[in-house]
Protein backbone atom coordinates (compact mmCIF):
# COMPACT_ATOMS: atom_id res chain seq x y z
CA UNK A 1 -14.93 -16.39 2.85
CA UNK A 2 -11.76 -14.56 1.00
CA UNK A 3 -8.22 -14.23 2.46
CA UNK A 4 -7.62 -10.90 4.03
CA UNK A 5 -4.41 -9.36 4.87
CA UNK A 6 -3.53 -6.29 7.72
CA UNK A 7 -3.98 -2.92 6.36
CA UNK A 8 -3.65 -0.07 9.42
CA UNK A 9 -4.86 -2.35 11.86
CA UNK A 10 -8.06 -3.79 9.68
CA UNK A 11 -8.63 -6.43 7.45
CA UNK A 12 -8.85 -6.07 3.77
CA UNK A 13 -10.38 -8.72 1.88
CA UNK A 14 -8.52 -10.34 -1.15
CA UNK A 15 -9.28 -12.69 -4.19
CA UNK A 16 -6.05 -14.76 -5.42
CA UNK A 17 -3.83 -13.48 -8.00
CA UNK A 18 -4.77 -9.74 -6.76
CA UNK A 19 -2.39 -7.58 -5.78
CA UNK A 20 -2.33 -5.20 -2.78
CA UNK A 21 -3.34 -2.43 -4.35
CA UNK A 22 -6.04 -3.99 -6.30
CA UNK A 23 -7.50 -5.44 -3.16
CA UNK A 24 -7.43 -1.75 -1.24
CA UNK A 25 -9.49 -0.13 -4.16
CA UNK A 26 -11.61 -2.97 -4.43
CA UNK A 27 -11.99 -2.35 -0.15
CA UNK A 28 -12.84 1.34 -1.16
CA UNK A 29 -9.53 2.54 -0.23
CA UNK A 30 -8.62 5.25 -2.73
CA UNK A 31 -5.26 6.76 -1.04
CA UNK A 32 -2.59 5.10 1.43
CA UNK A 33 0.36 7.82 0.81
CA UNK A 34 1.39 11.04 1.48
CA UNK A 35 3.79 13.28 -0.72
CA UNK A 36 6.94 14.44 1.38
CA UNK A 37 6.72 18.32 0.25
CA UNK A 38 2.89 19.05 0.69
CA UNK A 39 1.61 15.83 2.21
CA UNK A 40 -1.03 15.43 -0.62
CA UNK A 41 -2.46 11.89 -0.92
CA UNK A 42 -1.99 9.04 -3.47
CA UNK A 43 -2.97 6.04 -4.13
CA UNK A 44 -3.01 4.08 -7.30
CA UNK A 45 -2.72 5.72 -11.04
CA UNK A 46 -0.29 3.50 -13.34
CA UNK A 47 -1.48 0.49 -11.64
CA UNK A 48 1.49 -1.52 -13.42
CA UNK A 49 4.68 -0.46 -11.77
CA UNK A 50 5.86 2.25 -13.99
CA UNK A 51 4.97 5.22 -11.36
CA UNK A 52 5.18 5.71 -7.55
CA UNK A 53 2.12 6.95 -6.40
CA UNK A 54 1.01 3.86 -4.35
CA UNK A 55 4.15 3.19 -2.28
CA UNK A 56 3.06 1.63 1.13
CA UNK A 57 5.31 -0.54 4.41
CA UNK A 58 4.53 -4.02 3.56
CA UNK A 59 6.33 -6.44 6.23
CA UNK A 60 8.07 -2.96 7.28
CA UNK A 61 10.07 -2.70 4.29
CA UNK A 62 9.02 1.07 3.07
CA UNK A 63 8.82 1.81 -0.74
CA UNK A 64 6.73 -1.02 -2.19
CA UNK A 65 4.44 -0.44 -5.11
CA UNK A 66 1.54 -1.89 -4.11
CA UNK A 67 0.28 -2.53 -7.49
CA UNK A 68 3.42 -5.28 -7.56
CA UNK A 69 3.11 -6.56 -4.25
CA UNK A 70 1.22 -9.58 -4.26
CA UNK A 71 -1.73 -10.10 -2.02
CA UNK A 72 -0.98 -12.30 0.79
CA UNK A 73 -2.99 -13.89 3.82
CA UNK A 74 -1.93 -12.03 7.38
CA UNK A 75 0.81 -9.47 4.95
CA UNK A 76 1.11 -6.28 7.24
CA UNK A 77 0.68 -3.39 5.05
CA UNK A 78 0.90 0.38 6.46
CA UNK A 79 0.23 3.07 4.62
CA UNK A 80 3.17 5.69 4.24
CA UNK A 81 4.13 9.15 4.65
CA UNK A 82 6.96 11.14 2.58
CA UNK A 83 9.67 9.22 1.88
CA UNK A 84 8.77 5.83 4.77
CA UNK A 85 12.12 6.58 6.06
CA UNK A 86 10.87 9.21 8.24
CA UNK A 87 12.92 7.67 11.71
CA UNK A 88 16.47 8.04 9.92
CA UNK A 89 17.94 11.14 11.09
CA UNK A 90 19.96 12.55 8.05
């Protein structure tokens, strides 16, 4: 039985060393964000840091690239919309 960690409310399985994007693709997911001008989704396409396509909450800290975030048992992980900071009123 593999680790799993909280993705939206369901559990996404994990091998060690993967990271949290690996482990949603390899779960089938193929987009967890949304663009803040047109809402289009995203998901991984670097897949080593360089872009910022697969930004997702992890631990409710908005902005992580989830191919850099390490896998973790229990991690909460919430997909995002536009920017994650969309409760700041500026």
């Amino acid at each position: 039985m593999s680790d799993t960690f909280d993705f939206d409310g369901r559990a996404v399985p994990f091998e060690p060393g993967q990271t949290v994007g690996a482990a949603l693709i390899a779960d089938g997911v193929r987009s967890w964000r949304t663009t803040r001008g047109r809402a289009r989704p995203r998901g991984i396409f670097c897949g080593i840091g360089v872009c910022f396509d697969c930004l997702v909450t992890v631990d409710g800290a908005p902005n992580r690239r989830a191919c850099l975030v390490p896998a973790t048992t229990d991690l909460p992980v919430r997909s995002q919309e536009g920017t994650g900071h969309d409760d700041l009123d500026v």
